[in-house]
PDB file of N, CA and C in Angstrom:
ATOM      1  N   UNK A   1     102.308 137.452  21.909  1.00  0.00           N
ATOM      2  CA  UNK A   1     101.699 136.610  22.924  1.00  0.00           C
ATOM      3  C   UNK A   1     100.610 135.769  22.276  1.00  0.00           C
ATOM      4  N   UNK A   2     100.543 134.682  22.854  1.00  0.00           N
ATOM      5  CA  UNK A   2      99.465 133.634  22.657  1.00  0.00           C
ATOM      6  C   UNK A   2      98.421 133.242  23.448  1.00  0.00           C
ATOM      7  N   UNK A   3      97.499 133.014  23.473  1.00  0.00           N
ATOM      8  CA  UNK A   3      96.412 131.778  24.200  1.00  0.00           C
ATOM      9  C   UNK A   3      96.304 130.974  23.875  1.00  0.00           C
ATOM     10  N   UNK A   4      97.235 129.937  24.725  1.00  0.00           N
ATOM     11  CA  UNK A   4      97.101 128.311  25.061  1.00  0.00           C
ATOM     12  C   UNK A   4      96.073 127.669  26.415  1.00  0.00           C
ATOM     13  N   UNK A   5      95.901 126.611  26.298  1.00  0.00           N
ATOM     14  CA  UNK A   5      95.177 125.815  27.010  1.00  0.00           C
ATOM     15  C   UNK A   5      96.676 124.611  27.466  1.00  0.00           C
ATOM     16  N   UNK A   6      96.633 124.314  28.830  1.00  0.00           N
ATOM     17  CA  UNK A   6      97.489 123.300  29.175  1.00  0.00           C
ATOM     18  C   UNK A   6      96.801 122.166  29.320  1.00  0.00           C
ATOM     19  N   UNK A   7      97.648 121.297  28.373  1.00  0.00           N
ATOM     20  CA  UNK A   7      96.566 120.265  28.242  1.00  0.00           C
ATOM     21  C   UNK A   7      97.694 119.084  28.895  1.00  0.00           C
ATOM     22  N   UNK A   8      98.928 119.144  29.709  1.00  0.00           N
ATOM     23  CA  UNK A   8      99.498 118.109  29.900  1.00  0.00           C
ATOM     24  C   UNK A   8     101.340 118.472  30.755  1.00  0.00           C
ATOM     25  N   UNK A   9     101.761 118.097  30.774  1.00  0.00           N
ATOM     26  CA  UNK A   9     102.908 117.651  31.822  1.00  0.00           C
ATOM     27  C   UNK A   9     103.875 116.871  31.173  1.00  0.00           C
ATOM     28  N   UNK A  10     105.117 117.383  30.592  1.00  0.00           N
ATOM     29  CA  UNK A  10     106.746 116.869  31.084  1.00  0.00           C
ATOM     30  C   UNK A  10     107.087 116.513  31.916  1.00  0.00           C
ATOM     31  N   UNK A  11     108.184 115.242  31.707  1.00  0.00           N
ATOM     32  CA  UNK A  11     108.954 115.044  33.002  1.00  0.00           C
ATOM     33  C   UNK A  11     110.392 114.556  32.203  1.00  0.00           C
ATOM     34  N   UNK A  12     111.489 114.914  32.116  1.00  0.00           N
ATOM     35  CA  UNK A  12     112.398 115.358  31.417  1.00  0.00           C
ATOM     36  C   UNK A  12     113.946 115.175  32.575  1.00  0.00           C
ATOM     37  N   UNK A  13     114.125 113.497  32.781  1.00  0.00           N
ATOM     38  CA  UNK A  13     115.261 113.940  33.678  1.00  0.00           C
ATOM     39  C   UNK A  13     116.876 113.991  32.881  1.00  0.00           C
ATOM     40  N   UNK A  14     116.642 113.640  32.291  1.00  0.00           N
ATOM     41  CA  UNK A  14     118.265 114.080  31.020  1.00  0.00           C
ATOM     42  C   UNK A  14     117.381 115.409  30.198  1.00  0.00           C
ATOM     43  N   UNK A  15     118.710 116.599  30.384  1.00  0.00           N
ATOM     44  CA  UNK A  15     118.165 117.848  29.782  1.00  0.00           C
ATOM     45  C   UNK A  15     119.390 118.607  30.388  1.00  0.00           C
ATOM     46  N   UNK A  16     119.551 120.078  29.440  1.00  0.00           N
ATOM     47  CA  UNK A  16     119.967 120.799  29.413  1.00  0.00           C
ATOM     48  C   UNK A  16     120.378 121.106  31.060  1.00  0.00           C
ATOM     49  N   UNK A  17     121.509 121.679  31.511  1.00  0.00           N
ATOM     50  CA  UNK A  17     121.725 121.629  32.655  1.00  0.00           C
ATOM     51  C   UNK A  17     120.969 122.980  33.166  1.00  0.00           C
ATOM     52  N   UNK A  18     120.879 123.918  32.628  1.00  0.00           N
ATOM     53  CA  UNK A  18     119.878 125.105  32.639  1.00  0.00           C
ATOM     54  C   UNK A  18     118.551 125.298  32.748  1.00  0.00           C
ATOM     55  N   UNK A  19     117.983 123.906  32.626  1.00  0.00           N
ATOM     56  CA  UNK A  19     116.487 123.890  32.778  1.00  0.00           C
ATOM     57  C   UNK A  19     116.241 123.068  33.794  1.00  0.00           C
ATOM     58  N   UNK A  20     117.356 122.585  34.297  1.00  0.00           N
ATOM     59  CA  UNK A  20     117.174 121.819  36.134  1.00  0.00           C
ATOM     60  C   UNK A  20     116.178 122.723  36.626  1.00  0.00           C
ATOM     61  N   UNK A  21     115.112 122.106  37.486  1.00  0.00           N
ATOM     62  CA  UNK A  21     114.085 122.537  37.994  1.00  0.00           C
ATOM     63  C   UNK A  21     112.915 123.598  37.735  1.00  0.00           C
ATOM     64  N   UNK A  22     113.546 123.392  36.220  1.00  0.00           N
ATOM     65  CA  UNK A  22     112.091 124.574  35.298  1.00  0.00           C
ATOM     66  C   UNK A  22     110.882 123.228  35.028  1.00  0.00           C
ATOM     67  N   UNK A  23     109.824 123.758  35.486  1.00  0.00           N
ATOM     68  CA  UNK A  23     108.374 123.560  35.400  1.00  0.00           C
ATOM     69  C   UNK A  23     107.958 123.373  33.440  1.00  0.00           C
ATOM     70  N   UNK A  24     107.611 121.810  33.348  1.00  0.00           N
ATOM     71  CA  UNK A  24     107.466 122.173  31.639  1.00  0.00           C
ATOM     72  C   UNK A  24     105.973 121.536  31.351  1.00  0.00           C
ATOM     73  N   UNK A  25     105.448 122.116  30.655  1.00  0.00           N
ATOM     74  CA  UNK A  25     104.066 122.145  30.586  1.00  0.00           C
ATOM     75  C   UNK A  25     103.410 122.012  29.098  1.00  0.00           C
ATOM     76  N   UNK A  26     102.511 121.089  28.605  1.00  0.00           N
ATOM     77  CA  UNK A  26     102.213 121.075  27.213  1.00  0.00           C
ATOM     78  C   UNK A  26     101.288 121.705  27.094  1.00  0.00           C
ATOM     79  N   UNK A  27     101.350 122.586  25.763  1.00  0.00           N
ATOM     80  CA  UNK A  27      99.950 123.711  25.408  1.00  0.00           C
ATOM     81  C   UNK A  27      99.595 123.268  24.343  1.00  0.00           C
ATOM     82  N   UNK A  28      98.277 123.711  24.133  1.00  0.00           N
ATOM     83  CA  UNK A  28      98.162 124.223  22.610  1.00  0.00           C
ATOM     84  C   UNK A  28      97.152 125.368  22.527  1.00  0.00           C
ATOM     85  N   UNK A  29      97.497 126.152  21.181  1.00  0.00           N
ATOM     86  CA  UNK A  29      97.131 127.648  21.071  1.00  0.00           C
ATOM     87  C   UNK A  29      95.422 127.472  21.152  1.00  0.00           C
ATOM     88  N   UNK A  30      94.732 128.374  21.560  1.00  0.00           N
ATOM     89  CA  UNK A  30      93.111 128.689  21.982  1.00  0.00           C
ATOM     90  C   UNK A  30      92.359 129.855  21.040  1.00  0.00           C
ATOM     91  N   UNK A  31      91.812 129.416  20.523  1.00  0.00           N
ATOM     92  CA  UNK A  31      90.427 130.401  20.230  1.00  0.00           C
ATOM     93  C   UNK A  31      90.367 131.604  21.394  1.00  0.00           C
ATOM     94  N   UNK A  32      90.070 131.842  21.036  1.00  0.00           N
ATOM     95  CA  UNK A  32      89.402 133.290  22.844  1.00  0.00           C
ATOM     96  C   UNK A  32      88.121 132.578  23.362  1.00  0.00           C
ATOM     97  N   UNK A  33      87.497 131.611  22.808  1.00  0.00           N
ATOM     98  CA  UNK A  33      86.677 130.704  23.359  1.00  0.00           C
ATOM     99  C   UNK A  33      87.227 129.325  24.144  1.00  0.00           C
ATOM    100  N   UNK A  34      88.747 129.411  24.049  1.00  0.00           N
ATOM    101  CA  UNK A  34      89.123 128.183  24.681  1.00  0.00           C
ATOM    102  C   UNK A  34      89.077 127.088  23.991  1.00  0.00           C
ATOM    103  N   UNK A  35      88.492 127.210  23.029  1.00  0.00           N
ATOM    104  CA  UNK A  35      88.797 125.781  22.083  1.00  0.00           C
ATOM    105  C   UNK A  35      90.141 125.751  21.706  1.00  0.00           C
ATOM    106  N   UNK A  36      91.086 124.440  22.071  1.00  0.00           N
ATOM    107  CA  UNK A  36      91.962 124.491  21.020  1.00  0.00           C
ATOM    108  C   UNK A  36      92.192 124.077  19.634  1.00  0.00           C
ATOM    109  N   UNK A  37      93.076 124.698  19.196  1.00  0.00           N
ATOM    110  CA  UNK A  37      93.246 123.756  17.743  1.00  0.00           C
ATOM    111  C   UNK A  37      95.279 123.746  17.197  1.00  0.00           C
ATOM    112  N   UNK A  38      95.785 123.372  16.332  1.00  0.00           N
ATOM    113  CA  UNK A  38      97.189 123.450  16.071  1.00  0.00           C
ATOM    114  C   UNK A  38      98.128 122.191  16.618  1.00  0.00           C
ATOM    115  N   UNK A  39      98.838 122.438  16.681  1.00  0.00           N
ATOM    116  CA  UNK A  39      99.972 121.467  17.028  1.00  0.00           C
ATOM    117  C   UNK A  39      99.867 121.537  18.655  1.00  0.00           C
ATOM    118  N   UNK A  40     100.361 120.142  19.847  1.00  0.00           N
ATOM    119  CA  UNK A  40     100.709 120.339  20.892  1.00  0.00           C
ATOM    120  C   UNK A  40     102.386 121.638  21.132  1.00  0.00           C
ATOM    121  N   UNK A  41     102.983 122.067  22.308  1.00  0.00           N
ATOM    122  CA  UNK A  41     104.011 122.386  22.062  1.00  0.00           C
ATOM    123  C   UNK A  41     104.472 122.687  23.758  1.00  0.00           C
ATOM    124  N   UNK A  42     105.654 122.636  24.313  1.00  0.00           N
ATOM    125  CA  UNK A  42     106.217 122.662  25.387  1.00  0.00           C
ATOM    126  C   UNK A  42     106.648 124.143  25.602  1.00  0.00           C
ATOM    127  N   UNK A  43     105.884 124.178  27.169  1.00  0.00           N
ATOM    128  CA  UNK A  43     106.801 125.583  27.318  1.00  0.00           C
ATOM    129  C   UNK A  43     107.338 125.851  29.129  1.00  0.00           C
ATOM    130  N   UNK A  44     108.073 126.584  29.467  1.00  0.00           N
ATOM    131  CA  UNK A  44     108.346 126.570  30.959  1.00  0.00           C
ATOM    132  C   UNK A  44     107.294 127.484  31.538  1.00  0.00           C
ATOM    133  N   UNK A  45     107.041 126.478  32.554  1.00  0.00           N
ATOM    134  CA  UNK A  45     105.837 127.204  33.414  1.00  0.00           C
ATOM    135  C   UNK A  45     106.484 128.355  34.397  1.00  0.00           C
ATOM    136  N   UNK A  46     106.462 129.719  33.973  1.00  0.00           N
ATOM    137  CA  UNK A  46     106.953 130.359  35.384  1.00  0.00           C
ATOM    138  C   UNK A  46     105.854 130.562  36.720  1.00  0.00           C
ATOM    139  N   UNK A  47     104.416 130.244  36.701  1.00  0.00           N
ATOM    140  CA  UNK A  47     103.699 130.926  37.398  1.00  0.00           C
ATOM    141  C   UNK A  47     102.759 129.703  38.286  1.00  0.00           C
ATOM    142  N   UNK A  48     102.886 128.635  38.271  1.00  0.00           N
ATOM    143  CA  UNK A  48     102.451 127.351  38.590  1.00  0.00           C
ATOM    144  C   UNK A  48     101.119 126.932  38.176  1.00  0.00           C
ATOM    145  N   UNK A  49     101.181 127.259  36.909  1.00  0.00           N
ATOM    146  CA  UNK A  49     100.024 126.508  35.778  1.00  0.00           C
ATOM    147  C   UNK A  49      99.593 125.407  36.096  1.00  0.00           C
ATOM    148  N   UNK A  50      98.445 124.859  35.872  1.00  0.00           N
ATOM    149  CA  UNK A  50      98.049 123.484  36.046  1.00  0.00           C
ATOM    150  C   UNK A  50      97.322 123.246  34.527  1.00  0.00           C
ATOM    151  N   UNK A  51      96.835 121.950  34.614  1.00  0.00           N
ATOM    152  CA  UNK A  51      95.986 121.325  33.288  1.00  0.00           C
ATOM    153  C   UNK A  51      94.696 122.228  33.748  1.00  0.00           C
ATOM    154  N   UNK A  52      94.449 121.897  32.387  1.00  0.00           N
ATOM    155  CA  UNK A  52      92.910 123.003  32.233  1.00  0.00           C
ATOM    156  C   UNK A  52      93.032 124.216  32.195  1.00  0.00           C
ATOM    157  N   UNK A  53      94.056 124.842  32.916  1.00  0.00           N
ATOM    158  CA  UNK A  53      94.243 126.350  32.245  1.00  0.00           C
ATOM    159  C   UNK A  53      94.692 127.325  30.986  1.00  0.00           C
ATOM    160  N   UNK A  54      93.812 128.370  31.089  1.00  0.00           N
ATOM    161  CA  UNK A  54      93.441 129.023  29.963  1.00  0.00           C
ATOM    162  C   UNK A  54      95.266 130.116  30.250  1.00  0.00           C
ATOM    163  N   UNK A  55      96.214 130.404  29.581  1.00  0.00           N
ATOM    164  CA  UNK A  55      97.515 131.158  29.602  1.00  0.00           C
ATOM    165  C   UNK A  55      98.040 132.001  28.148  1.00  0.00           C
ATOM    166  N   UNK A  56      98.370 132.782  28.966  1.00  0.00           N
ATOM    167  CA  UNK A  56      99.554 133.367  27.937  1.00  0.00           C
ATOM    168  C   UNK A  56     100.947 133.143  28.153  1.00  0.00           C
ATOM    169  N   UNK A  57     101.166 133.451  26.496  1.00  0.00           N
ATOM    170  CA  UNK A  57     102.627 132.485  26.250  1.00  0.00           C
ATOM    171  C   UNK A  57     103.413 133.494  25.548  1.00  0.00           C
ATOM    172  N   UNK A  58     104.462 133.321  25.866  1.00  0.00           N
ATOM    173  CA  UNK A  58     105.695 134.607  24.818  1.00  0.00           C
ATOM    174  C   UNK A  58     106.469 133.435  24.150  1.00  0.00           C
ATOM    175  N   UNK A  59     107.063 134.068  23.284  1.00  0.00           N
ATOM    176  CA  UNK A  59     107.764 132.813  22.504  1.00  0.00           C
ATOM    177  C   UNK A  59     109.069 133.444  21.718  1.00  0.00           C
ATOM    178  N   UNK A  60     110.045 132.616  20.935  1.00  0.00           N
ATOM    179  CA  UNK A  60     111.408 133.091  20.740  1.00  0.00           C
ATOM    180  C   UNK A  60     112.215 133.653  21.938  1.00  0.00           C
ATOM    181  N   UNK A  61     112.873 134.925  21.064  1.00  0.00           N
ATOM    182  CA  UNK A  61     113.512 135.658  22.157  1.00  0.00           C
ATOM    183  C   UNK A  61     112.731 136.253  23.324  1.00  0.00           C
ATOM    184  N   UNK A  62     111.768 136.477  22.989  1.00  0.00           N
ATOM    185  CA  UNK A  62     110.736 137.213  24.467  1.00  0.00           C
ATOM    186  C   UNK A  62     110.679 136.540  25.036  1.00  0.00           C
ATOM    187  N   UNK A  63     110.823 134.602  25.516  1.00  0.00           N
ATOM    188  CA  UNK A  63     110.493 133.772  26.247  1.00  0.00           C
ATOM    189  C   UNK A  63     111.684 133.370  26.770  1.00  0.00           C
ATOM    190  N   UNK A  64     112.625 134.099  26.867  1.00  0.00           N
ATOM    191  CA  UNK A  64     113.929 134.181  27.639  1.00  0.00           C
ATOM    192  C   UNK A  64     114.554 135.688  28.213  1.00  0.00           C
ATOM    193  N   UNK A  65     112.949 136.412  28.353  1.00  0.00           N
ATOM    194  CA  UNK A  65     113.325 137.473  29.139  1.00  0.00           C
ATOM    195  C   UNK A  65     112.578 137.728  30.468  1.00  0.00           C
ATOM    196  N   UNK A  66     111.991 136.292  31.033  1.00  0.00           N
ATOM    197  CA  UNK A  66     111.336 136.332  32.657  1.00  0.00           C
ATOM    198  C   UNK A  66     112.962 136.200  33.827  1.00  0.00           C
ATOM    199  N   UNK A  67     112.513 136.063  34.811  1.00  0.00           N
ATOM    200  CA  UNK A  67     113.965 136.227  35.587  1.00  0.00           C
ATOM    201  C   UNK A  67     114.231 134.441  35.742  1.00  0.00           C
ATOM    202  N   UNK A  68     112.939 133.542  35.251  1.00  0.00           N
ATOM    203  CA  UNK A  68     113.157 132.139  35.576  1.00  0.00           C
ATOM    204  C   UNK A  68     113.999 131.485  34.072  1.00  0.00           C
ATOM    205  N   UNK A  69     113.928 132.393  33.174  1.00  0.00           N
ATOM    206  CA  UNK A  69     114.542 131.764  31.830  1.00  0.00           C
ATOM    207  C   UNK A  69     115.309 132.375  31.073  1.00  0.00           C
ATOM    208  N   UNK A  70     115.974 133.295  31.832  1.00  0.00           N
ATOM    209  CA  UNK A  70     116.896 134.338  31.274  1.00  0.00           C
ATOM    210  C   UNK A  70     117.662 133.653  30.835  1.00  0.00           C
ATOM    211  N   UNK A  71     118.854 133.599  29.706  1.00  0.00           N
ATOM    212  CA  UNK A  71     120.108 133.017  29.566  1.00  0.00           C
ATOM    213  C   UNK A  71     119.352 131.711  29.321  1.00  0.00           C
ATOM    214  N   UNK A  72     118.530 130.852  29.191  1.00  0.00           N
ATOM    215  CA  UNK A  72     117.992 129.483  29.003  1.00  0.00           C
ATOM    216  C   UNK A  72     117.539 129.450  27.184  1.00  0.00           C
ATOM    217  N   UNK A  73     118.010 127.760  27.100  1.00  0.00           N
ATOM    218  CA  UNK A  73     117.430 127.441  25.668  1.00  0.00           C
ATOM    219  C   UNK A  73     115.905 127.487  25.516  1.00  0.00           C
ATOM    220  N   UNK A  74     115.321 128.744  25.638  1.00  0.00           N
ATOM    221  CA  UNK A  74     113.850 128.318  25.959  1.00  0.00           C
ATOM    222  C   UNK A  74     112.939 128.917  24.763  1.00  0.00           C
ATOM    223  N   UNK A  75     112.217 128.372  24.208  1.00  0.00           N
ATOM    224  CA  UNK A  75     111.241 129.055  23.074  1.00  0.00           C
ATOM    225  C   UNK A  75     109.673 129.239  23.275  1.00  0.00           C
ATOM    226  N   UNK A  76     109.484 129.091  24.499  1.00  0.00           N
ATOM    227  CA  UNK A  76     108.044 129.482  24.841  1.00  0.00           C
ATOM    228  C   UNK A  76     108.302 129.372  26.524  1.00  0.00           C
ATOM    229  N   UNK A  77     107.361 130.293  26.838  1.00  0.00           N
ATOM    230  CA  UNK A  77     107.358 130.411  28.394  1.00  0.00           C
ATOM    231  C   UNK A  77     105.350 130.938  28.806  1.00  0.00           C
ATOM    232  N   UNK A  78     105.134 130.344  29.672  1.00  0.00           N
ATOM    233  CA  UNK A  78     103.816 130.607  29.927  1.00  0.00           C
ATOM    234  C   UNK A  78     104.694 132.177  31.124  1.00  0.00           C
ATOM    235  N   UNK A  79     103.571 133.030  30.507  1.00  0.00           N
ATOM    236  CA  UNK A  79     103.950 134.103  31.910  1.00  0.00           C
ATOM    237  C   UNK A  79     102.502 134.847  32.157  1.00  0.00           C
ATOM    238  N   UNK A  80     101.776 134.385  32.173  1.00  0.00           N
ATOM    239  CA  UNK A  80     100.364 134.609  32.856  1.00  0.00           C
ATOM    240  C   UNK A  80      99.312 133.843  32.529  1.00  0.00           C
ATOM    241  N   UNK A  81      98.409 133.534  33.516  1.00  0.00           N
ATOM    242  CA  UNK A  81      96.725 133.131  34.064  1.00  0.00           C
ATOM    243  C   UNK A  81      96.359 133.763  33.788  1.00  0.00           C
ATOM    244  N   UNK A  82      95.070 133.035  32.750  1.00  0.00           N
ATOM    245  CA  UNK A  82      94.051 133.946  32.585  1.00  0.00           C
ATOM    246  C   UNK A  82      93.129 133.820  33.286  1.00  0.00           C
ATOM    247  N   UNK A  83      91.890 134.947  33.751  1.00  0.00           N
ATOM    248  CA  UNK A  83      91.356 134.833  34.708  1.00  0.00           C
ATOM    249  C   UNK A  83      89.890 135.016  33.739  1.00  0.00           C
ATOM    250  N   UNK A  84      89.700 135.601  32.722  1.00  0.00           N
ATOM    251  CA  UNK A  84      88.228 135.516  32.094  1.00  0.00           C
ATOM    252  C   UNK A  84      88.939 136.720  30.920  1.00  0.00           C
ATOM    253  N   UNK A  85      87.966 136.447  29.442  1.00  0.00           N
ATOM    254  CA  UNK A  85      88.549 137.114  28.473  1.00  0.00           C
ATOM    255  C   UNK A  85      87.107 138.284  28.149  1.00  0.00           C
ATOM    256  N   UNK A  86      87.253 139.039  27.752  1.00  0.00           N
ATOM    257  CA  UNK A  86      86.344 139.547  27.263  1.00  0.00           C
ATOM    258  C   UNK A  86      86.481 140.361  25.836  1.00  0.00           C
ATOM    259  N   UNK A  87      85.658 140.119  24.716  1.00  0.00           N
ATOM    260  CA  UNK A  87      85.848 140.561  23.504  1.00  0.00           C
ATOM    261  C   UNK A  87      84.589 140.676  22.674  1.00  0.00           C
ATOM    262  N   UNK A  88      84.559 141.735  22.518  1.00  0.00           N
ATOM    263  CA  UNK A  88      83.762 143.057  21.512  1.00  0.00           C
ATOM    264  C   UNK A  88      81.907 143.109  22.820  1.00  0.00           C
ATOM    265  N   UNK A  89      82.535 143.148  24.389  1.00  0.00           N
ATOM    266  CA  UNK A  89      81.158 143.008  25.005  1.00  0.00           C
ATOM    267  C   UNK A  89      80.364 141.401  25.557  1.00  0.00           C
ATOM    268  N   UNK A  90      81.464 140.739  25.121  1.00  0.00           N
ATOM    269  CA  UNK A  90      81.302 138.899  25.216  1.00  0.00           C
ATOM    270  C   UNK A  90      82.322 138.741  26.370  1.00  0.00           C
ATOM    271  N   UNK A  91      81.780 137.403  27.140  1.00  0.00           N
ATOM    272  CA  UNK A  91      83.345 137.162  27.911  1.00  0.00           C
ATOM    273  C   UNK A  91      82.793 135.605  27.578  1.00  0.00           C
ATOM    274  N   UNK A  92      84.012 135.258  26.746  1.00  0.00           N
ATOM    275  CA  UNK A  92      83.837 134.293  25.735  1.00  0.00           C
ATOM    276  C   UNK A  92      84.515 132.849  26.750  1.00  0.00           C
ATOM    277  N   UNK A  93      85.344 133.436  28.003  1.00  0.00           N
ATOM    278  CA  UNK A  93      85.803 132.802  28.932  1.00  0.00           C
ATOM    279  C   UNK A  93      85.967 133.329  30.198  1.00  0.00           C
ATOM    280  N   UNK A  94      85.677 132.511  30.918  1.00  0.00           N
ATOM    281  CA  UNK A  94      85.756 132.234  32.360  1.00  0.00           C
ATOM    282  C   UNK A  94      85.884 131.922  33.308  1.00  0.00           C
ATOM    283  N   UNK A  95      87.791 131.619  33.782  1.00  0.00           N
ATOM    284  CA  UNK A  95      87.941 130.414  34.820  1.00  0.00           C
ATOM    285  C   UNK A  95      86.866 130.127  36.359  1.00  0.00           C
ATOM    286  N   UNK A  96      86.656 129.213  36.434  1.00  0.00           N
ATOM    287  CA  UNK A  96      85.705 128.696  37.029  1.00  0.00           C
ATOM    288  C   UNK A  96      85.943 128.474  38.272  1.00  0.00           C
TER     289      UNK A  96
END
């Protein structure tokens, strides 16, 4: 699993006939402070993510084992909101 930040929105009407009405969402990976840094990268939203949110992401084969991307060409899937992080006694984040 990862921490990404959604920093943006697909709209994709020629595509795989399997990803008709999957939710696609641009990330990039987060610090535990929410900073990002790395490459942008696309993933299916199962949980109705918006921009600005702080998520976790499964990727490869694990990101085709939610019930929205089973059997799908999919290599990243957001499958949870984060709601505030906390690490070593810090909560380094905090949705607002």
């Amino acid at each position: 699993m990862l921490i990404a930040k959604v920093i943006g929105t697909t709209v994709s009407t020629i595509k795989d006939e399997t990803l008709k009405g999957c939710k696609l969402l641009i990330l990039r990976q987060t610090e535990v402070d929410g900073i990002p840094f790395g490459k942008p990268y696309v993933a299916v939203d199962t949980l109705d993510a918006g921009i600005g949110d702080l998520v976790l992401t499964a990727h490869g084969s694990s990101g085709r084992l939610t019930a929205i991307t089973k059997n799908k060409p999919v290599d990243a899937v957001i499958m949870a909101v984060i709601d505030h992080l906390a690490v070593n006694g810090d909560v380094p984040f905090k949705k607002e």
